[in-house]
Protein backbone atom coordinates (compact mmCIF):
# COMPACT_ATOMS: atom_id res chain seq x y z
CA UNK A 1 -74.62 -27.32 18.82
CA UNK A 2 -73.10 -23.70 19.19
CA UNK A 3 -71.74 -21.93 16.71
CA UNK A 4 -68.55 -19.94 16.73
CA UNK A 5 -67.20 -17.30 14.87
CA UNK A 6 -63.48 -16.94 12.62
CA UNK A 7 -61.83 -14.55 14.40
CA UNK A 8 -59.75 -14.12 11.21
CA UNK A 9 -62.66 -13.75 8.28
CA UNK A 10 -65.80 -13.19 10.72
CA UNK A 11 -67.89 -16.70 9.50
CA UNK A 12 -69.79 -18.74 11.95
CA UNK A 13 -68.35 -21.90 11.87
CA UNK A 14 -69.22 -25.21 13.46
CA UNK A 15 -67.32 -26.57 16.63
CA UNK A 16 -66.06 -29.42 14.36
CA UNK A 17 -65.17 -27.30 11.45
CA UNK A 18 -63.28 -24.97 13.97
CA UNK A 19 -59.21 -24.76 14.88
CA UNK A 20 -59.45 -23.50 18.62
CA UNK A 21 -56.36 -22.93 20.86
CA UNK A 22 -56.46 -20.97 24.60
CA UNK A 23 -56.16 -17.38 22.19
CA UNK A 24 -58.34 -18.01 19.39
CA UNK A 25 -60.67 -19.22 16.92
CA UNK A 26 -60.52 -19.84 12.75
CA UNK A 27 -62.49 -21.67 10.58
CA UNK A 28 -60.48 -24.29 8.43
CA UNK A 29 -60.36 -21.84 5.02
CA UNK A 30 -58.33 -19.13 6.84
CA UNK A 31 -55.72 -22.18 8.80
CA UNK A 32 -54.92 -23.31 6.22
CA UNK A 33 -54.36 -20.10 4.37
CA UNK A 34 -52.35 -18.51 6.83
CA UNK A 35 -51.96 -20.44 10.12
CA UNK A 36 -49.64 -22.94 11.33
CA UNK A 37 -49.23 -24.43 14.82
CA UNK A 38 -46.28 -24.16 17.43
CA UNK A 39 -44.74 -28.13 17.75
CA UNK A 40 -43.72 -27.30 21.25
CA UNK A 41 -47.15 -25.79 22.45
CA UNK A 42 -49.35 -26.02 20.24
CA UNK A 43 -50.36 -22.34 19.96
CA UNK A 44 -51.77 -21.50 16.31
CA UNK A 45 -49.38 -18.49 15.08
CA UNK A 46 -49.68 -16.73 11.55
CA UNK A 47 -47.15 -18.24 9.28
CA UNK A 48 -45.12 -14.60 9.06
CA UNK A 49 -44.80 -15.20 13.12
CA UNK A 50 -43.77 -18.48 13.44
CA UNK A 51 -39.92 -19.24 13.93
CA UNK A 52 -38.92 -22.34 11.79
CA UNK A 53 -36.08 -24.64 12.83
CA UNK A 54 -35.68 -27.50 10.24
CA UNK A 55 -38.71 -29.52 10.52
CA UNK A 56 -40.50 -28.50 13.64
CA UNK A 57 -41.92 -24.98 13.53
CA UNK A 58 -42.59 -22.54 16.60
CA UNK A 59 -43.81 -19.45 18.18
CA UNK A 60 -41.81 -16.48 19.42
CA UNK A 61 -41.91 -17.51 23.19
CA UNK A 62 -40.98 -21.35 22.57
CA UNK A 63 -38.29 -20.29 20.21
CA UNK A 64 -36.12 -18.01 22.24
CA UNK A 65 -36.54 -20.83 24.85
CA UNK A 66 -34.97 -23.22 22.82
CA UNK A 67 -32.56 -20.51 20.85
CA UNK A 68 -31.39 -18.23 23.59
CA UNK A 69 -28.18 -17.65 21.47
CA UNK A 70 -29.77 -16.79 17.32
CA UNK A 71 -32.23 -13.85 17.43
CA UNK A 72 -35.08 -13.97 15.23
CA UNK A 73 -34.70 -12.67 11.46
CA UNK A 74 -35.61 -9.47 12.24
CA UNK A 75 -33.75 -8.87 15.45
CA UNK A 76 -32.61 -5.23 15.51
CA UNK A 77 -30.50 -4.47 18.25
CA UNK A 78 -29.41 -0.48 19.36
CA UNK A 79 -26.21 -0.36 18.05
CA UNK A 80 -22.79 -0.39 19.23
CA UNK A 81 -20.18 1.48 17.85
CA UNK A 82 -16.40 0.84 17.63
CA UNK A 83 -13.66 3.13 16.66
CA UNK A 84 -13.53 6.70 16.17
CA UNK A 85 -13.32 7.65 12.67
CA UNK A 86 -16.58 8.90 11.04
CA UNK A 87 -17.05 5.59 8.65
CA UNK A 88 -18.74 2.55 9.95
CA UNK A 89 -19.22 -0.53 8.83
CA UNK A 90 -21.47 -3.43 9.64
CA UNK A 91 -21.27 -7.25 7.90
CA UNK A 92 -24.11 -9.53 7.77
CA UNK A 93 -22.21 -13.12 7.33
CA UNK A 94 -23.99 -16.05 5.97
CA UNK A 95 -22.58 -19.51 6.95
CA UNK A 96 -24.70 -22.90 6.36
CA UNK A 97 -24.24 -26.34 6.29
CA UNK A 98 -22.94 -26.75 10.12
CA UNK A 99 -27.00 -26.75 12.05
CA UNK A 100 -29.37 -24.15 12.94
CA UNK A 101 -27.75 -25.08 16.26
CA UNK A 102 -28.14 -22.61 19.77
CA UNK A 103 -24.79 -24.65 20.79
CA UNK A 104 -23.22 -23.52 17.76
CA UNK A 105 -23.91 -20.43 17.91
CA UNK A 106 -22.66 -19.53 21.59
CA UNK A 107 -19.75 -21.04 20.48
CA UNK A 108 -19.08 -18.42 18.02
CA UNK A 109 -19.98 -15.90 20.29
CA UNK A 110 -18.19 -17.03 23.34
CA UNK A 111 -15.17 -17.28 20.27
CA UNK A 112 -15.21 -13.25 20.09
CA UNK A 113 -17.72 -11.78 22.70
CA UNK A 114 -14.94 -12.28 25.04
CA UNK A 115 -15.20 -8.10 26.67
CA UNK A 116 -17.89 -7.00 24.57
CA UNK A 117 -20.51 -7.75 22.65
CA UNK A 118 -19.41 -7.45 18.86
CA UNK A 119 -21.81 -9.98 16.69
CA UNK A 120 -24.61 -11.38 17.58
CA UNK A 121 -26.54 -14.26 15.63
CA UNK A 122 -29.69 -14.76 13.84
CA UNK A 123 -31.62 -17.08 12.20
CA UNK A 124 -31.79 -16.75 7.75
CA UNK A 125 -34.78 -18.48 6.00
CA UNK A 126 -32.51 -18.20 2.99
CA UNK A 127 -30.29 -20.52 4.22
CA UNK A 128 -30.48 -24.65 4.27
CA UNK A 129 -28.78 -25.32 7.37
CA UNK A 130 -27.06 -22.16 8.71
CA UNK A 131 -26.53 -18.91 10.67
CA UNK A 132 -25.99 -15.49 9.66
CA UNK A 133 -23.69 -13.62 11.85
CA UNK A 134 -24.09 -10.03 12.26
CA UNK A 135 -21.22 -7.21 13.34
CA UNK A 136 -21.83 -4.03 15.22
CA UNK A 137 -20.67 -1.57 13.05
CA UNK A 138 -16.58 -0.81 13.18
CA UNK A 139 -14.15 1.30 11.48
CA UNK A 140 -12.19 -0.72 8.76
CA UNK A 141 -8.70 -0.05 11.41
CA UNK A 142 -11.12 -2.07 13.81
CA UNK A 143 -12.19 -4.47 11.94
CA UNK A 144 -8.86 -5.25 10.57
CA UNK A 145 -7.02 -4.88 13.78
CA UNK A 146 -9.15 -5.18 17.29
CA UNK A 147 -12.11 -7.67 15.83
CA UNK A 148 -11.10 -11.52 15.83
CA UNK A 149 -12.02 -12.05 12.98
CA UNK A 150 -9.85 -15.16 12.31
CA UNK A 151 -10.85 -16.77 15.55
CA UNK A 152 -14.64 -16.35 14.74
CA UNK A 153 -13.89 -18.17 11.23
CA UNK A 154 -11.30 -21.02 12.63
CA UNK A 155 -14.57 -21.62 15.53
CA UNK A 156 -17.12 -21.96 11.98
CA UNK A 157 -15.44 -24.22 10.26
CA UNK A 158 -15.06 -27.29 12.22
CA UNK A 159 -18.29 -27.38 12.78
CA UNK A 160 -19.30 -28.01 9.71
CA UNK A 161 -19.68 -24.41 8.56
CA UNK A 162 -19.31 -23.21 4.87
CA UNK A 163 -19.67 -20.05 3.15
CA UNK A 164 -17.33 -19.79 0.07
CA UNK A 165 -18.86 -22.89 -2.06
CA UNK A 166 -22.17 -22.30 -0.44
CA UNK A 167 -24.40 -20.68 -3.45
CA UNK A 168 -26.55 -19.66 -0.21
CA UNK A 169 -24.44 -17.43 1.57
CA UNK A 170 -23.77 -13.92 1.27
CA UNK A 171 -21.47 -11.29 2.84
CA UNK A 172 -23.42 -7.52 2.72
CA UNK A 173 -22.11 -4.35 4.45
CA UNK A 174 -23.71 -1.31 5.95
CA UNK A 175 -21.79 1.74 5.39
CA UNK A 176 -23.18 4.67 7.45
CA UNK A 177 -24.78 7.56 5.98
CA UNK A 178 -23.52 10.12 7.76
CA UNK A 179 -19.79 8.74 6.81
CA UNK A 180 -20.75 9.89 2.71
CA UNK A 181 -21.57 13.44 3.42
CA UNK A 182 -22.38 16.05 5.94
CA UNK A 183 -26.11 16.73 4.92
CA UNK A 184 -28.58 14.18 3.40
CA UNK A 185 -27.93 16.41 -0.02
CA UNK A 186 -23.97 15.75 0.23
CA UNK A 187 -25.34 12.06 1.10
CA UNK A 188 -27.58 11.29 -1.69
CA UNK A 189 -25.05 12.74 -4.58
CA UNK A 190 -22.00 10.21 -3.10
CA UNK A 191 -24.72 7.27 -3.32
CA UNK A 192 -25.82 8.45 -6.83
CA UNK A 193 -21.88 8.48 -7.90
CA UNK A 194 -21.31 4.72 -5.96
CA UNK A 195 -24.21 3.65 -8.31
CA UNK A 196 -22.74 4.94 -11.14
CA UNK A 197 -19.28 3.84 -10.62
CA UNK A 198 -20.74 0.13 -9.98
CA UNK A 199 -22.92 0.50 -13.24
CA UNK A 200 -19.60 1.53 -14.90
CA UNK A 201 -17.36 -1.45 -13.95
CA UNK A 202 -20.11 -3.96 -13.67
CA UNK A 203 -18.12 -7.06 -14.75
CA UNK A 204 -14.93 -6.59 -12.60
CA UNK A 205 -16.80 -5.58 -9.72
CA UNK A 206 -19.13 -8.83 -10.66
CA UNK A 207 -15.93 -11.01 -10.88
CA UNK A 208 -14.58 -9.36 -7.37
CA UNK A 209 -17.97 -10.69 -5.55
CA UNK A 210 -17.23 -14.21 -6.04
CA UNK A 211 -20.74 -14.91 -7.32
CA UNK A 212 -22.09 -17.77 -9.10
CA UNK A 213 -22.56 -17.39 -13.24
CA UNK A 214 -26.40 -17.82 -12.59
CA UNK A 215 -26.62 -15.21 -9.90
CA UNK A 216 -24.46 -12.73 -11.73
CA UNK A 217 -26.63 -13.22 -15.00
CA UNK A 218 -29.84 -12.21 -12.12
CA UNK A 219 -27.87 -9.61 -10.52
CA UNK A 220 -27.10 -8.27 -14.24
CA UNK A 221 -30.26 -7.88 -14.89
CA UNK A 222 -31.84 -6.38 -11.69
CA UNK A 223 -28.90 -4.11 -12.01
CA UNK A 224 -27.00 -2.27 -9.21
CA UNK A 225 -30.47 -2.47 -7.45
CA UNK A 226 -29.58 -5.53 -6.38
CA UNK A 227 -26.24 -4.86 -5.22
CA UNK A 228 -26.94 -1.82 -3.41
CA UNK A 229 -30.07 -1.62 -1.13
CA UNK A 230 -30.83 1.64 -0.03
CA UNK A 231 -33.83 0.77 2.16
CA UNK A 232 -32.50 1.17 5.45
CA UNK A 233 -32.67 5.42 6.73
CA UNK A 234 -29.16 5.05 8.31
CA UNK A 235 -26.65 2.99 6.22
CA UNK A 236 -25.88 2.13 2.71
CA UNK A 237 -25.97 -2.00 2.16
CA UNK A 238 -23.57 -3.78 -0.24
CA UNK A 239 -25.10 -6.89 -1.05
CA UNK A 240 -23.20 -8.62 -4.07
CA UNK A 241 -20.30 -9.94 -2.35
CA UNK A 242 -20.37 -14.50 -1.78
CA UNK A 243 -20.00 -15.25 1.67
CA UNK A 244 -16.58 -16.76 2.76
CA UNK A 245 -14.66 -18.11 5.92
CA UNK A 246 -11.56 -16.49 4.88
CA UNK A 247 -10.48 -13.69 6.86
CA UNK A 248 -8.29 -12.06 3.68
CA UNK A 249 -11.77 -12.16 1.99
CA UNK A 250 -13.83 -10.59 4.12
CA UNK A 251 -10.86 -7.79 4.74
CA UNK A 252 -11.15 -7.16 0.66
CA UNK A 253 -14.60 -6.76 0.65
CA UNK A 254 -14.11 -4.16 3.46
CA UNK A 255 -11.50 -2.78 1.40
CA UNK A 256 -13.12 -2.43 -1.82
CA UNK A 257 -16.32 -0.68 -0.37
CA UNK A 258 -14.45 1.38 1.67
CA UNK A 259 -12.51 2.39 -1.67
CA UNK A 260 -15.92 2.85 -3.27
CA UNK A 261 -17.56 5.11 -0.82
CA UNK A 262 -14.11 7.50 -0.53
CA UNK A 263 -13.61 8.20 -4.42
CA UNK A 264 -17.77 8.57 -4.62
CA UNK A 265 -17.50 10.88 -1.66
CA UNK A 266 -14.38 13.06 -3.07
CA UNK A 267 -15.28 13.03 -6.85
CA UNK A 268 -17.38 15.42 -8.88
CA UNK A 269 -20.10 13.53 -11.47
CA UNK A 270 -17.79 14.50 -14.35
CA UNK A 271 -14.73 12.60 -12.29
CA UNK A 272 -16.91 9.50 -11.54
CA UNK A 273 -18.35 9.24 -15.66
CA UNK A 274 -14.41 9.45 -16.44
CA UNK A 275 -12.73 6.80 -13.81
CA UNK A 276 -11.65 3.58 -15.45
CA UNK A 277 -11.02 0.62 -13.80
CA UNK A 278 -7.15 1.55 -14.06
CA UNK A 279 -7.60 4.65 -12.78
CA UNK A 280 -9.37 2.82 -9.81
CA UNK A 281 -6.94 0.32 -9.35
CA UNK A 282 -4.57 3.64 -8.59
CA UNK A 283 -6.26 4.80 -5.62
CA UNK A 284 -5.90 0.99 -4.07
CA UNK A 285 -2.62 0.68 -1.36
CA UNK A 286 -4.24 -2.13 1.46
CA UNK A 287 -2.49 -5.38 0.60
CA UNK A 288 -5.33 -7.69 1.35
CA UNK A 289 -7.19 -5.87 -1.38
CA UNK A 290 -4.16 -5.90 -3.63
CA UNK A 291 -3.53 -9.53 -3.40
CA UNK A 292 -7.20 -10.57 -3.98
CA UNK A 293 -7.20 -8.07 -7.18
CA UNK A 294 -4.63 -10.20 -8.79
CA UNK A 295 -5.54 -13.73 -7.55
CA UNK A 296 -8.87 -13.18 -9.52
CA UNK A 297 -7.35 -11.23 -12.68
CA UNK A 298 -8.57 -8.45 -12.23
CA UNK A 299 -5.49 -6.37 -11.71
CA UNK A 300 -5.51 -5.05 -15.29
């Protein structure tokens, strides 16, 4: 009987003892380890390939097949800008509970991608049941004003969508670099004062994120490390706010971080230590921001 050869670990194996598709060749220690196989082809994929859809798992090809409408998680497209004012932003919203559904989900683009393409949709592995919805980045005039942003939301929720008592949905924005300074020196000292300024006010910017008491004693401890991920070479990510389906919400969030980002961006270090949370509350005019400040007490 012929022996073969893992083309993962480099052991002879036996025929029987082997896991052969049209590509390849692994002995049973290194399947199990790190292999799973497509349910529509049967292909073997590594596990950090394969595309997962409830139950039935898949590979890359078979997937976008099935899911011409949600993108893999790590779908990246060039981006698109809208409006002309030198700050951006981008929102990454998590909805679940209404299907990992391709129908769905050219629903809710066909809801706004009526002249243009301004979201598009990919899959979360963080969520149960869900989509996350992605923005091209926009000025806060068009989010606020051009985007349909309440006819994207009225489409998610009959279908069974939920994001505000969901404790697995977020709502993160990218603010651009380039919008917090004119070199990467100017850059780096407005994200140093947004960290400090979140550090300072902790609690009421904790409250203002809607998050649950276990995930703000987590986020407490990881610090604004957590809320602010600064891994990506073009943009700035806020990641502490609770996903929602209300359009007033996700306008304060826009507000609040575009609040952050201007007082970081025209303070000194001595002007940031000194800022209280009334002095904040100053420098705040839009009214969706306004209103959701006192709805959650936290206009004092």
């Amino acid at each position: 009987m012929k022996d073969l050869s893992c083309v993962c670990c480099g052991k002879r194996i036996l025929p029987q003892d082997a896991h052969t598709d049209s590509q390849h060749t692994i002995c049973d220690f290194c399947y199990r380890k790190s292999y799973t196989r497509c349910d529509a082809c049967g292909t073997m994929i590594h596990v950090e390939d394969a595309c997962r859809d409830k139950e039935k798992t898949y590979c890359c090809a078979c997937y976008e097949e099935r899911f011409r409408h949600i993108h893999p998680h790590d779908y990246k497209p060039a981006a698109i800008f809208y409006g002309t004012v030198p700050r951006f932003f981008g929102v990454e919203l998590e909805i679940d509970g209404g299907g990992h559904s391709d129908e769905h989900a050219k629903m809710l683009l066909d809801a706004v991608n009526t002249d243009d393409e301004y979201i598009y949709i990919k899959r979360d592995r963080s969520l149960d049941d869900g989509l996350e919805i992605v923005t091209h980045p926009m000025t806060l005039d068009y989010h606020m004003t051009r985007f349909n942003w309440n006819r994207l939301l009225h489409t998610a929720i009959p279908l069974g969508y939920h994001a505000d008592d969901a404790p697995t949905c977020g709502l993160h924005i990218h603010v651009n670099r380039q919008s917090l300074g004119a070199t990467p020196t100017e850059q780096q000292a407005a994200i140093q004062r947004i960290q400090v300024l979140l550090k300072k006010h902790w609690y009421k910017i904790l409250r203002f994120s809607r998050r649950s008491d276990e995930y703000c004693k987590r986020m407490t401890i990881c610090g604004t490390a957590a809320a602010l991920n600064l891994d990506h070479p073009q943009t700035v990510e806020f990641r502490l706010f609770h996903g929602t389906l209300k359009t007033a919400t996700v306008f304060a969030c826009l507000q609040i971080v575009d609040r952050i980002c201007s007082i970081a961006q025209a303070s000194t270090d001595m002007e940031i230590q000194a800022l209280t949370w009334h002095g904040f509350l100053k420098t705040v005019y839009d009214e969706e921001l306004l209103m959701f400040l006192r709805e959650h007490g936290l206009f004092s």
